[in-house]
PDB file of N, CA and C in Angstrom:
ATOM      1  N   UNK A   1      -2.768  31.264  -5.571  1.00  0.00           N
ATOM      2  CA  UNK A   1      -2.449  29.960  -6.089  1.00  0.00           C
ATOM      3  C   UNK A   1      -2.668  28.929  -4.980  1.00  0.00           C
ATOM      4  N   UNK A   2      -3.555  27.909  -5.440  1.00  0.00           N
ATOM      5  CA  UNK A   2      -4.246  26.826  -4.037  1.00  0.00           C
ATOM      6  C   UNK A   2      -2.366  25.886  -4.458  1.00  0.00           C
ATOM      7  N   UNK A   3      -2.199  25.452  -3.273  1.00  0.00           N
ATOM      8  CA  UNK A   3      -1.441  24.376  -3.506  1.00  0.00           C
ATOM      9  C   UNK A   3      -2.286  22.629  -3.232  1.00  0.00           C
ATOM     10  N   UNK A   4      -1.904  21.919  -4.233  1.00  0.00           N
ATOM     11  CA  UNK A   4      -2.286  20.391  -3.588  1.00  0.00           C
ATOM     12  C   UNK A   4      -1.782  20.198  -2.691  1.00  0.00           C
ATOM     13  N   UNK A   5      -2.364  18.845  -2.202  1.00  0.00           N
ATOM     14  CA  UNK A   5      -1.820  18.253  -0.802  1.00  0.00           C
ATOM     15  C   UNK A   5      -1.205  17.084  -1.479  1.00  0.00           C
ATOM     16  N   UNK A   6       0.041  16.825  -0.947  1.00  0.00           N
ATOM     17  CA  UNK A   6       1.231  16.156  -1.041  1.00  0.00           C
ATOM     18  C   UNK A   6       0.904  14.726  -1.403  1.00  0.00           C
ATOM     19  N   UNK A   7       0.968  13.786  -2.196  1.00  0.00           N
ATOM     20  CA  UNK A   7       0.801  12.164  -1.969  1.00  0.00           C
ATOM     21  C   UNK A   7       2.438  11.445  -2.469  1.00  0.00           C
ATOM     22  N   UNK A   8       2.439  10.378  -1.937  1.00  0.00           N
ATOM     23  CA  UNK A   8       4.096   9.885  -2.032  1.00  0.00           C
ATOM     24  C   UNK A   8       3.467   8.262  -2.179  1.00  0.00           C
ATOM     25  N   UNK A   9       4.330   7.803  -3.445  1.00  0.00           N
ATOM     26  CA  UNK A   9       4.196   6.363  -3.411  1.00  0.00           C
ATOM     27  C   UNK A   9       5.194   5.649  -2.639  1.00  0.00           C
ATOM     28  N   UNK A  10       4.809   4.587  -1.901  1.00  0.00           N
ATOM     29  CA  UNK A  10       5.725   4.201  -1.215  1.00  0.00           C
ATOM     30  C   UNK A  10       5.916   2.814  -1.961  1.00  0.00           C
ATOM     31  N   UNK A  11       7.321   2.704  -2.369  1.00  0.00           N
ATOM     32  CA  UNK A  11       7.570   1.185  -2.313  1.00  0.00           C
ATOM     33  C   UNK A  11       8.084   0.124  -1.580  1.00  0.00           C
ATOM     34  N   UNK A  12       8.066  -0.770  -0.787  1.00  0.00           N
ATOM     35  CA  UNK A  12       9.036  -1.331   0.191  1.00  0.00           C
ATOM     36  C   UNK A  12       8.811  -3.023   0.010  1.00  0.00           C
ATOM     37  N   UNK A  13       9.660  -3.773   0.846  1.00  0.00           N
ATOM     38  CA  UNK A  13       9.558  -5.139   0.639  1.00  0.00           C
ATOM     39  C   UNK A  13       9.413  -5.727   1.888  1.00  0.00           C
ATOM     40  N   UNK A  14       8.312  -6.482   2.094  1.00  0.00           N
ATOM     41  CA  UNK A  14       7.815  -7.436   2.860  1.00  0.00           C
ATOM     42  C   UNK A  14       7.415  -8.845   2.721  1.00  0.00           C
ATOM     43  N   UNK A  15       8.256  -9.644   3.660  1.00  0.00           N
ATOM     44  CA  UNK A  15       7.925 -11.126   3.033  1.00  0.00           C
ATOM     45  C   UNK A  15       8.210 -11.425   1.698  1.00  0.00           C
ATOM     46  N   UNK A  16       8.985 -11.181   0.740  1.00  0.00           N
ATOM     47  CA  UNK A  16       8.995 -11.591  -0.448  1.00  0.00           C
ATOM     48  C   UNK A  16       8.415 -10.927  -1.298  1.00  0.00           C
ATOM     49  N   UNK A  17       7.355  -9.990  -1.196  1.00  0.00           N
ATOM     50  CA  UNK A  17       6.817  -9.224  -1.791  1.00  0.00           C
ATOM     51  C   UNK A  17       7.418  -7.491  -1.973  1.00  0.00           C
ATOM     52  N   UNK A  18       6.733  -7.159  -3.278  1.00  0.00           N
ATOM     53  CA  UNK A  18       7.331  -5.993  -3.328  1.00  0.00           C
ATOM     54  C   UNK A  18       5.951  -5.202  -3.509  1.00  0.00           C
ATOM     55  N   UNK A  19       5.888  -3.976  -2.094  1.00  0.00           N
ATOM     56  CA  UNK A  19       4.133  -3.620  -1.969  1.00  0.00           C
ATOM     57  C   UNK A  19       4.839  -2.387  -2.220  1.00  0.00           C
ATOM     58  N   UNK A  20       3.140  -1.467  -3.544  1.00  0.00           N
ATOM     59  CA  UNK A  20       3.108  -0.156  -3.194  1.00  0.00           C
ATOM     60  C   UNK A  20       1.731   0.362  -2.696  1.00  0.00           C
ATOM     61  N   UNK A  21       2.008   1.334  -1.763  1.00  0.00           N
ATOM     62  CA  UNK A  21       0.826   1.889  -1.021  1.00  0.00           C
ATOM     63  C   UNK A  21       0.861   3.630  -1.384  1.00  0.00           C
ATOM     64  N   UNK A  22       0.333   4.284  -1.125  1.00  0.00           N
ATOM     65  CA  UNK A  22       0.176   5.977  -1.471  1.00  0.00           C
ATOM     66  C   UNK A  22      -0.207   5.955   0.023  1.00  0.00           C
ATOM     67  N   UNK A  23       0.576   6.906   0.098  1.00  0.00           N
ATOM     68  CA  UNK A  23       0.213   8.381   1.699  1.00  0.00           C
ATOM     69  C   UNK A  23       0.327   9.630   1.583  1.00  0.00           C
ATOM     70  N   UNK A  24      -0.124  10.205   2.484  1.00  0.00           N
ATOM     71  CA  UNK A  24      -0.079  11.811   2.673  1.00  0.00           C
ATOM     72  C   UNK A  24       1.329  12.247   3.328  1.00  0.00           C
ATOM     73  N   UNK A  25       1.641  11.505   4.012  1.00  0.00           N
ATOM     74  CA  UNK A  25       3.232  11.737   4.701  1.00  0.00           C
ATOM     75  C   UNK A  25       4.261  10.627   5.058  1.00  0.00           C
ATOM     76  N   UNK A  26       5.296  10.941   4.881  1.00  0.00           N
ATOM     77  CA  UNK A  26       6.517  10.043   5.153  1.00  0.00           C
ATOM     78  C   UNK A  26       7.517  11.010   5.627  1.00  0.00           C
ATOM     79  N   UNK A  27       7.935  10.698   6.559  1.00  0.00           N
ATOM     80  CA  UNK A  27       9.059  11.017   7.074  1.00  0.00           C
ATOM     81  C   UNK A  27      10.170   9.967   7.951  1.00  0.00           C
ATOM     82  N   UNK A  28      11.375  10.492   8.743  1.00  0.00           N
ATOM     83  CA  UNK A  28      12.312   9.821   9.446  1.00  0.00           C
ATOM     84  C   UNK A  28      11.267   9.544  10.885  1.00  0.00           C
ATOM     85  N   UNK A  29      11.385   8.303  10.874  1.00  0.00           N
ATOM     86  CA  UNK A  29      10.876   7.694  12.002  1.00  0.00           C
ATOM     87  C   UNK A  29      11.406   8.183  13.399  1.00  0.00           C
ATOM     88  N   UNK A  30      11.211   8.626  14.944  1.00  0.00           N
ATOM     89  CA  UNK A  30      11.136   8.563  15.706  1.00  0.00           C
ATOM     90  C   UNK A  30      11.932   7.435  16.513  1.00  0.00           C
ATOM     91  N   UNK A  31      11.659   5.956  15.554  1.00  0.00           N
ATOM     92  CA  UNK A  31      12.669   5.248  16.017  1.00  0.00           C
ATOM     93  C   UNK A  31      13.606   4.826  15.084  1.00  0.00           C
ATOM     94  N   UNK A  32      14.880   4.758  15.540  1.00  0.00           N
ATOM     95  CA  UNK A  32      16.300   4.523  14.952  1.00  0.00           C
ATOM     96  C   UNK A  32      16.108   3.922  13.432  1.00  0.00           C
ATOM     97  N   UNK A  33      16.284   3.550  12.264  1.00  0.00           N
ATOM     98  CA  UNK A  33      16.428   3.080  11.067  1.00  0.00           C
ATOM     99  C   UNK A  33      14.921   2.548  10.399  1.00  0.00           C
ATOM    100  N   UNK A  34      14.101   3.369  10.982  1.00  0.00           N
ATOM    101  CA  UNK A  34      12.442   3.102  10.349  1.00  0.00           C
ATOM    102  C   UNK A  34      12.030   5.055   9.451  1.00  0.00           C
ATOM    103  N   UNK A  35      11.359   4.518   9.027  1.00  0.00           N
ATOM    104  CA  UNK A  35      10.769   5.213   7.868  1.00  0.00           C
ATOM    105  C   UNK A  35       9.431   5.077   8.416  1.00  0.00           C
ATOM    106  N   UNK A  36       8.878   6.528   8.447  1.00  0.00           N
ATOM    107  CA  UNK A  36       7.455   6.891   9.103  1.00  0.00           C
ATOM    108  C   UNK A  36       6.703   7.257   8.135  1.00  0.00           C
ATOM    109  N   UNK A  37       5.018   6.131   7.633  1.00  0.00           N
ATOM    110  CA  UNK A  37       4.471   6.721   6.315  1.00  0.00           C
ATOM    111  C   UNK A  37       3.217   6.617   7.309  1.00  0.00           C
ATOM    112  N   UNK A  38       2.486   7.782   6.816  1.00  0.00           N
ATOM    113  CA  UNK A  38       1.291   8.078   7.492  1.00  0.00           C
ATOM    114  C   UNK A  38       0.058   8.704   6.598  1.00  0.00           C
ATOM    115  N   UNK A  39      -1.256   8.181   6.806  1.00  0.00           N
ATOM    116  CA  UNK A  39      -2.028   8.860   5.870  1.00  0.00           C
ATOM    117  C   UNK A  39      -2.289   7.908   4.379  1.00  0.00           C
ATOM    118  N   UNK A  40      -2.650   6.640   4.730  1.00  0.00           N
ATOM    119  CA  UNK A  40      -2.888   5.662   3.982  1.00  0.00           C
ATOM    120  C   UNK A  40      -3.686   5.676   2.786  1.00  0.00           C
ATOM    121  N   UNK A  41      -3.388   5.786   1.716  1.00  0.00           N
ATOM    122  CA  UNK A  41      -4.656   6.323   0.808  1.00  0.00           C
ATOM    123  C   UNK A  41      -5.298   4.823  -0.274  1.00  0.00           C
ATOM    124  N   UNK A  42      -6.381   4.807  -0.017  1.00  0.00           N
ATOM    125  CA  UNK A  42      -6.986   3.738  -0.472  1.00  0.00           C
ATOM    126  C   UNK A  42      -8.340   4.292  -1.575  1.00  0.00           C
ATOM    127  N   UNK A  43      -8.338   3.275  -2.417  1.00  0.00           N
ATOM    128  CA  UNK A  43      -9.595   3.741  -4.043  1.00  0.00           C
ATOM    129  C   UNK A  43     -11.199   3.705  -2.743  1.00  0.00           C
ATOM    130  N   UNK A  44     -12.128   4.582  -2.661  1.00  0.00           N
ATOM    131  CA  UNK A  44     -12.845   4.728  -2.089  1.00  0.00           C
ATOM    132  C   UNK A  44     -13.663   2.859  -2.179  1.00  0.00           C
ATOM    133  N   UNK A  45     -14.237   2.266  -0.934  1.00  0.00           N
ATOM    134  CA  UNK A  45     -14.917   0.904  -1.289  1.00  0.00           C
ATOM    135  C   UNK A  45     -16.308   1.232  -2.081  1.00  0.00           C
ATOM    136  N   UNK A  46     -15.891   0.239  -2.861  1.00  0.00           N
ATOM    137  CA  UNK A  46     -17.400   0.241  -3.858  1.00  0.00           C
ATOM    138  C   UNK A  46     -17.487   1.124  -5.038  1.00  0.00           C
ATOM    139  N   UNK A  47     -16.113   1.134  -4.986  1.00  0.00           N
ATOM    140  CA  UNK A  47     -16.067   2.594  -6.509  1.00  0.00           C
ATOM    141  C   UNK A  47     -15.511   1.952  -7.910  1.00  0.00           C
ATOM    142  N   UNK A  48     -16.498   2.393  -8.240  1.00  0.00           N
ATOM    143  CA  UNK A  48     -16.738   1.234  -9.918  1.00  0.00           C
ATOM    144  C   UNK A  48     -17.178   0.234  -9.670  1.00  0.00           C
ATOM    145  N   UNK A  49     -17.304  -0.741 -10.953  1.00  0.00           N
ATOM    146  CA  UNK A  49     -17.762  -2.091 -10.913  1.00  0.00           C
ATOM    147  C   UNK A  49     -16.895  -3.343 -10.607  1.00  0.00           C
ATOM    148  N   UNK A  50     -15.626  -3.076 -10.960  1.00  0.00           N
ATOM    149  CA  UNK A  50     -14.454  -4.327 -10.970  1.00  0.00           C
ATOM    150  C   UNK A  50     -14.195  -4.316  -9.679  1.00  0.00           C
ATOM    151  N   UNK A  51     -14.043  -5.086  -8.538  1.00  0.00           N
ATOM    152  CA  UNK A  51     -12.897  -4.758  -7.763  1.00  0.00           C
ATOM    153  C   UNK A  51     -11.858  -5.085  -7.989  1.00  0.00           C
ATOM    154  N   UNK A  52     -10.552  -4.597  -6.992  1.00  0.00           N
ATOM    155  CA  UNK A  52      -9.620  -4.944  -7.353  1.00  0.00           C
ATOM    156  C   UNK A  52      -8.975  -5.947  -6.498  1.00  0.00           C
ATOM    157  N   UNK A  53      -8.851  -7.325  -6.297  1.00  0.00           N
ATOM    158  CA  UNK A  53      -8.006  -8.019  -5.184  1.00  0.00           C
ATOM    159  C   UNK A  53      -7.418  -7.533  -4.796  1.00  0.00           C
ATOM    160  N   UNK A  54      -6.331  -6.939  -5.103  1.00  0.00           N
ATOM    161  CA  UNK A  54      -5.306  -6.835  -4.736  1.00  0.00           C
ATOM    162  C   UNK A  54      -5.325  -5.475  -3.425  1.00  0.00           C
ATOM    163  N   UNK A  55      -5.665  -4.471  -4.060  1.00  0.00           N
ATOM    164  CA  UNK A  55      -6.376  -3.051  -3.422  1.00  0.00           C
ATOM    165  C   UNK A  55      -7.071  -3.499  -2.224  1.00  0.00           C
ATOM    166  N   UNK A  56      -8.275  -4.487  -2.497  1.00  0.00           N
ATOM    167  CA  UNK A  56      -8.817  -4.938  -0.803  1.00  0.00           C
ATOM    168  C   UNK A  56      -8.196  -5.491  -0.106  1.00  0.00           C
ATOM    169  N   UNK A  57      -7.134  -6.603  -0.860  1.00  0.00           N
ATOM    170  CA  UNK A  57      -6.045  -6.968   0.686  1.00  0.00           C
ATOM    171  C   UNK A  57      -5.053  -6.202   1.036  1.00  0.00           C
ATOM    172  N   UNK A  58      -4.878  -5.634   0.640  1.00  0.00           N
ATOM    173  CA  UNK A  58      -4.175  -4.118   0.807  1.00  0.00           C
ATOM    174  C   UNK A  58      -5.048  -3.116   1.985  1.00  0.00           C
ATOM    175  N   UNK A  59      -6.147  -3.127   1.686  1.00  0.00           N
ATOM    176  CA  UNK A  59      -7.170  -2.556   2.956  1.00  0.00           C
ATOM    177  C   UNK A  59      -7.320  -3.396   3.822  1.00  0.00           C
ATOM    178  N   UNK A  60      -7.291  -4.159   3.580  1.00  0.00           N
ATOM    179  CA  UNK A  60      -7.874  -5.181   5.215  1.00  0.00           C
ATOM    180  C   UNK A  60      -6.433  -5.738   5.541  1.00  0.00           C
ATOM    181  N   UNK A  61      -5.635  -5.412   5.090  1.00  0.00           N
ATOM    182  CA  UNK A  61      -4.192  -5.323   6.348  1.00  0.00           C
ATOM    183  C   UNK A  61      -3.699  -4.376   7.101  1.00  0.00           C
ATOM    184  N   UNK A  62      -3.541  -3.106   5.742  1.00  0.00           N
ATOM    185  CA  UNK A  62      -3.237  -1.610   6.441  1.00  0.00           C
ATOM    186  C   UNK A  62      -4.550  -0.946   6.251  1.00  0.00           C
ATOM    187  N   UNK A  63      -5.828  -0.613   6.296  1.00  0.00           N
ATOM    188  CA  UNK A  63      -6.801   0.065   6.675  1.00  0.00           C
ATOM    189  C   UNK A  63      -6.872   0.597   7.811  1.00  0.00           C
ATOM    190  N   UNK A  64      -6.753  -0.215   8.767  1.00  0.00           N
ATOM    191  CA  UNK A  64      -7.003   0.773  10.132  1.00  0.00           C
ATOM    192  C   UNK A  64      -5.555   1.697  10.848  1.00  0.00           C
ATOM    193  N   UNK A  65      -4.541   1.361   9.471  1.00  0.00           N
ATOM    194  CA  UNK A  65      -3.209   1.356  10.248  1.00  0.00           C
ATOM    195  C   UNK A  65      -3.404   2.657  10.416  1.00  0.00           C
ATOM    196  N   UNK A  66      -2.874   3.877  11.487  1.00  0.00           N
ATOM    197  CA  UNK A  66      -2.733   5.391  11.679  1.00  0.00           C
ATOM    198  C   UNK A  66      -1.095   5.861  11.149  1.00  0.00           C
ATOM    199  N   UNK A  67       0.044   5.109  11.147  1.00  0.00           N
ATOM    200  CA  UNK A  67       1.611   5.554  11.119  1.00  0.00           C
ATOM    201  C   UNK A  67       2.079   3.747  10.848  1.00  0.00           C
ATOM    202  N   UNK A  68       2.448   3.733   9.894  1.00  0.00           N
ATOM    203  CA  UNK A  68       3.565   2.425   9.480  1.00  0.00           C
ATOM    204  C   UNK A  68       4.935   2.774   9.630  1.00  0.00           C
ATOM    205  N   UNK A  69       5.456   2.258  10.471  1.00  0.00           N
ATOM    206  CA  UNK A  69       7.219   2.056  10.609  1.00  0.00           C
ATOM    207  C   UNK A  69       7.559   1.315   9.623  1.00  0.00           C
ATOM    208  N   UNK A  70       8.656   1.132   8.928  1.00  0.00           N
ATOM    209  CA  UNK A  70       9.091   0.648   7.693  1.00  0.00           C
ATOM    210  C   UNK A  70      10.295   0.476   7.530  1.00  0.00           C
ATOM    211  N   UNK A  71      11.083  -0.500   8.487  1.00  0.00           N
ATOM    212  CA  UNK A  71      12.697  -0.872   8.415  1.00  0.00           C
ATOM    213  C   UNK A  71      13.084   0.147   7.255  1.00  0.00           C
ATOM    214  N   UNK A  72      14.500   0.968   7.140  1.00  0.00           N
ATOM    215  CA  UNK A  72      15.044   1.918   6.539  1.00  0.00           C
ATOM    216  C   UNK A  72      15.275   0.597   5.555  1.00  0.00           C
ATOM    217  N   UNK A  73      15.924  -1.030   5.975  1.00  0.00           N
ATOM    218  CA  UNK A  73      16.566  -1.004   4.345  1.00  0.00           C
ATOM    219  C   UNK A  73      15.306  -1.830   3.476  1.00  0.00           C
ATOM    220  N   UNK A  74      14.669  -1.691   4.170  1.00  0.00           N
ATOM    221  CA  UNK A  74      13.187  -2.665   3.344  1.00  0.00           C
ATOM    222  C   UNK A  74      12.765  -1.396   2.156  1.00  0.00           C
ATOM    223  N   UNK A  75      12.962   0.097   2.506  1.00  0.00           N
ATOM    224  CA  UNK A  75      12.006   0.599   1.232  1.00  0.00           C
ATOM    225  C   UNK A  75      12.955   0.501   0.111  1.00  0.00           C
ATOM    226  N   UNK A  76      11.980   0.603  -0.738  1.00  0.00           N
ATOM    227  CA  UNK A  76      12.726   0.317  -2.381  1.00  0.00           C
ATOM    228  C   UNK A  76      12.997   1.593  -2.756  1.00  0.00           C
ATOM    229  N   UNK A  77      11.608   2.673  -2.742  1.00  0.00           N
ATOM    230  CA  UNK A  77      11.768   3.837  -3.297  1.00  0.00           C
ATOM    231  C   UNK A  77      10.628   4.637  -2.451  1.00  0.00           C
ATOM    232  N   UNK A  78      10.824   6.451  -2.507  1.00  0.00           N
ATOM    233  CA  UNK A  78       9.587   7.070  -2.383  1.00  0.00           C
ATOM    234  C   UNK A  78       9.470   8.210  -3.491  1.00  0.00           C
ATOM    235  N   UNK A  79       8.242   8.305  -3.699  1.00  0.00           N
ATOM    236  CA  UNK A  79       8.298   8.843  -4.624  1.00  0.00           C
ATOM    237  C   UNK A  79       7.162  10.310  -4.658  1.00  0.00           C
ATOM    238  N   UNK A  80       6.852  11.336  -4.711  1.00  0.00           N
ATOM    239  CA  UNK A  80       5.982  12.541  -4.998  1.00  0.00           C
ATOM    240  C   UNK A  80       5.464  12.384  -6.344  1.00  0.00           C
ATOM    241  N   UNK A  81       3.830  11.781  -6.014  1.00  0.00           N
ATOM    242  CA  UNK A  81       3.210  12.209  -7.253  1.00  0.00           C
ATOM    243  C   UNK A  81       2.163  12.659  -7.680  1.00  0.00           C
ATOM    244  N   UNK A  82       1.421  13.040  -8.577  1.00  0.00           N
ATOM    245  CA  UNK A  82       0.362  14.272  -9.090  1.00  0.00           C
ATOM    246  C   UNK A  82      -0.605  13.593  -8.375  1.00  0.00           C
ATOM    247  N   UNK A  83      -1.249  12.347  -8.736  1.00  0.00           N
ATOM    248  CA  UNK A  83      -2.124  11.286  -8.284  1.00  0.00           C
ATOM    249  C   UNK A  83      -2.150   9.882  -7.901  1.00  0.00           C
ATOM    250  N   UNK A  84      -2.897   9.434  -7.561  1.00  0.00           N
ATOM    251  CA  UNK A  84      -3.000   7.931  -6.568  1.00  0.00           C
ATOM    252  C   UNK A  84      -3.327   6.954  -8.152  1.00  0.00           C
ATOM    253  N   UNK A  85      -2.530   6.205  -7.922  1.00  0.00           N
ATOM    254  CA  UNK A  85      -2.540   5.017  -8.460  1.00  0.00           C
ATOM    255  C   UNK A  85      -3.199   3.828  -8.263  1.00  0.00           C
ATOM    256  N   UNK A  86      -2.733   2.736  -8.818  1.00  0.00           N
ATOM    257  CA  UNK A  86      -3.426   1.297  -7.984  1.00  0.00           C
ATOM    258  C   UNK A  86      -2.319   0.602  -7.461  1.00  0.00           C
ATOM    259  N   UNK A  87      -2.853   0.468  -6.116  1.00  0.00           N
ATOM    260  CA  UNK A  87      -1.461  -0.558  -5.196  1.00  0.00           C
ATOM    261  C   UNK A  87      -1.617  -1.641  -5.809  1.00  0.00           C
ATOM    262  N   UNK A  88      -0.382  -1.698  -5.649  1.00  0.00           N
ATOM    263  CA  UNK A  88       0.012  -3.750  -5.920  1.00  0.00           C
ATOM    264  C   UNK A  88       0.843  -4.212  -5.160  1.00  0.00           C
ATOM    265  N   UNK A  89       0.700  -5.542  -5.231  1.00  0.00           N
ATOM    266  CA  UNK A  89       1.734  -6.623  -4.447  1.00  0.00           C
ATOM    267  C   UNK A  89       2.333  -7.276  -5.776  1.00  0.00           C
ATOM    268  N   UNK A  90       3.902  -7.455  -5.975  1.00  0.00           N
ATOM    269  CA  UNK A  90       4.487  -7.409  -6.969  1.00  0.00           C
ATOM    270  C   UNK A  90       5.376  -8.746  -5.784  1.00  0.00           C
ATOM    271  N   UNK A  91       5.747 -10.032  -7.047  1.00  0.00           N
ATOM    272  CA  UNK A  91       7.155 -11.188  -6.331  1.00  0.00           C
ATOM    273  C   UNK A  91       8.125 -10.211  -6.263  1.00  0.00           C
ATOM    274  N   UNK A  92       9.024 -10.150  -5.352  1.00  0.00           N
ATOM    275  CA  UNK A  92       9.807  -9.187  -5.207  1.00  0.00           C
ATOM    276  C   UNK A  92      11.228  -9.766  -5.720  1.00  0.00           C
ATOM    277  N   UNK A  93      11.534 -10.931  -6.314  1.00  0.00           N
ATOM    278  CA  UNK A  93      11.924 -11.654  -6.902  1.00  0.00           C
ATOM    279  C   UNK A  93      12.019 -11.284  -8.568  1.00  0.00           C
ATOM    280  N   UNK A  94      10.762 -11.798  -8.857  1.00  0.00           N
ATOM    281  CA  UNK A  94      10.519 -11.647 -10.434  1.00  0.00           C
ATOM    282  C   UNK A  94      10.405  -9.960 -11.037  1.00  0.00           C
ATOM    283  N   UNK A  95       9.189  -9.667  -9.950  1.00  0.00           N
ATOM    284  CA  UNK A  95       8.220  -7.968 -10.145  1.00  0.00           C
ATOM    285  C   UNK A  95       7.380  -8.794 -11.080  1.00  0.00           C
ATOM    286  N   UNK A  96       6.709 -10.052 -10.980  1.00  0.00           N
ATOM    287  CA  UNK A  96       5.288 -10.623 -11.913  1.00  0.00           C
ATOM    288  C   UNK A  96       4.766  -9.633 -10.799  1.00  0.00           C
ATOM    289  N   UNK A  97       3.183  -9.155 -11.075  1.00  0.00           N
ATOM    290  CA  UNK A  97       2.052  -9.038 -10.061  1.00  0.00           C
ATOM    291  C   UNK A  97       1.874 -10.267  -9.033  1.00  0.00           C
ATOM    292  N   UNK A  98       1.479 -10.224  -8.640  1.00  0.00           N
ATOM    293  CA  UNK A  98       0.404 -11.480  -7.470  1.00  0.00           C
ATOM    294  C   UNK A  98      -0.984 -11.012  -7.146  1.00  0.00           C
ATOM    295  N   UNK A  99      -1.479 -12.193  -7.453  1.00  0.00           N
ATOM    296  CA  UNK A  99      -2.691 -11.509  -7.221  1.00  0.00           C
ATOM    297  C   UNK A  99      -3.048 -12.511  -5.782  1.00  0.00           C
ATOM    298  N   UNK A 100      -3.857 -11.817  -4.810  1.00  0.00           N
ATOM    299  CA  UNK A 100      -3.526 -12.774  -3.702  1.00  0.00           C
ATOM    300  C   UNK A 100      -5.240 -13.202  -4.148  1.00  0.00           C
ATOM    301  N   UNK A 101      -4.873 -14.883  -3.263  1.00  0.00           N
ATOM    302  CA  UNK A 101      -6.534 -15.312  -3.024  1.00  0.00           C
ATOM    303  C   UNK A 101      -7.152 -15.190  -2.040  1.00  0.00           C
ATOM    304  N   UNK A 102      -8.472 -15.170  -2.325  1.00  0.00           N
ATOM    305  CA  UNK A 102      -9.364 -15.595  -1.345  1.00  0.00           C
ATOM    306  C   UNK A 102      -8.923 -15.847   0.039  1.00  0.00           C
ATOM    307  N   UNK A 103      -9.071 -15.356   1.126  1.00  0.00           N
ATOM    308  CA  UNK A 103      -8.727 -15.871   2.443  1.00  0.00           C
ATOM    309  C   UNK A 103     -10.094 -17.308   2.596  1.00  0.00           C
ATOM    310  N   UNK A 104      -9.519 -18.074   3.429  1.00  0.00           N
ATOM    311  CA  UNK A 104     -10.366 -19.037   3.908  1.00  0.00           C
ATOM    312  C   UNK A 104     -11.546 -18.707   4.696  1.00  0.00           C
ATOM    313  N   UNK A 105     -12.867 -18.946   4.418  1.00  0.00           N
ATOM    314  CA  UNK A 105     -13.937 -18.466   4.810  1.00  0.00           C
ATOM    315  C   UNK A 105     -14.304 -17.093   3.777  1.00  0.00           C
ATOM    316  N   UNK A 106     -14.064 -16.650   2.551  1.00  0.00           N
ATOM    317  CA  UNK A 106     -14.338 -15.534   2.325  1.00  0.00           C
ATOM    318  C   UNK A 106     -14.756 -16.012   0.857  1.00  0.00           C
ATOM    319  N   UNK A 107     -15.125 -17.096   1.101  1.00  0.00           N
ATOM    320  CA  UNK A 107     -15.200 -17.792  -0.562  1.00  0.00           C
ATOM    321  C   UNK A 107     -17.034 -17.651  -1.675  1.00  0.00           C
ATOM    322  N   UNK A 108     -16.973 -17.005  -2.584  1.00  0.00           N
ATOM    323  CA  UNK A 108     -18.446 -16.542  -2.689  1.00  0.00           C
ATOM    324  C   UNK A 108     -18.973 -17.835  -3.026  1.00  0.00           C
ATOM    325  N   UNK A 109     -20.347 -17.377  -2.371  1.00  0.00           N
ATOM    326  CA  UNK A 109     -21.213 -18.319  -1.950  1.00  0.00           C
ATOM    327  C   UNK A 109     -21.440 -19.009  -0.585  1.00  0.00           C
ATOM    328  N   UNK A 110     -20.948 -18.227   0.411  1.00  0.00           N
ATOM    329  CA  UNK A 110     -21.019 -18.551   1.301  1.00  0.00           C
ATOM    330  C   UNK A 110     -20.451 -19.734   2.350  1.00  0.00           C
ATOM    331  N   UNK A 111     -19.935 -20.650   1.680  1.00  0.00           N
ATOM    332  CA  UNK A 111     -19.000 -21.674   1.604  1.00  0.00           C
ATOM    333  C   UNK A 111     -18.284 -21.671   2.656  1.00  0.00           C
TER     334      UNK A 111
END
């Protein structure tokens, strides 16, 4: 019997926002009241036709990250599940979505 390899949704709150990301590991941080998630899992780039905003600013913040520390009372939830989902950035307020914009300079058409 093959076993899968482990994925955990992470939920936590930053800035007002309520982000979920998928990893391969989480554990008790090393340092005092942090939460250690490691193993960042992101929708491969360029897969399908839609992108997703939200998913790329999600990569181009934590993409290169190797281990995120995660204040103990910032996470919301963790969770073990079959498969990877789609991250979002959720008002952590309401739970509407957000969809973030455009950074400045990244505007199509070159602009």
């Amino acid at each position: 019997m093959t076993s899968r390899p482990v994925l955990y949704k992470i939920t936590f709150l930053s800035q007002g926002k309520s982000i979920e990301l998928y990893a391969r590991e989480v554990a008790s941080s090393g340092l005092w009241g942090f939460v250690e998630v490691a193993g960042l899992e992101f929708a491969p780039a360029g897969e399908g036709l839609v992108v997703d905003p939200t998913e790329e600013r999600l990569r181009e913040e934590f993409g290169g990250t190797r281990r995120l520390h995660l204040p103990m009372h910032a996470v919301v939830r963790v969770e073990e599940v079959e498969r990877r989902g789609t991250c979002r950035i959720r008002d952590a307020a309401t739970g509407e979505k957000v969809i973030p914009l455009p950074l400045p300079g990244n505007r199509p058409g070159g602009a």
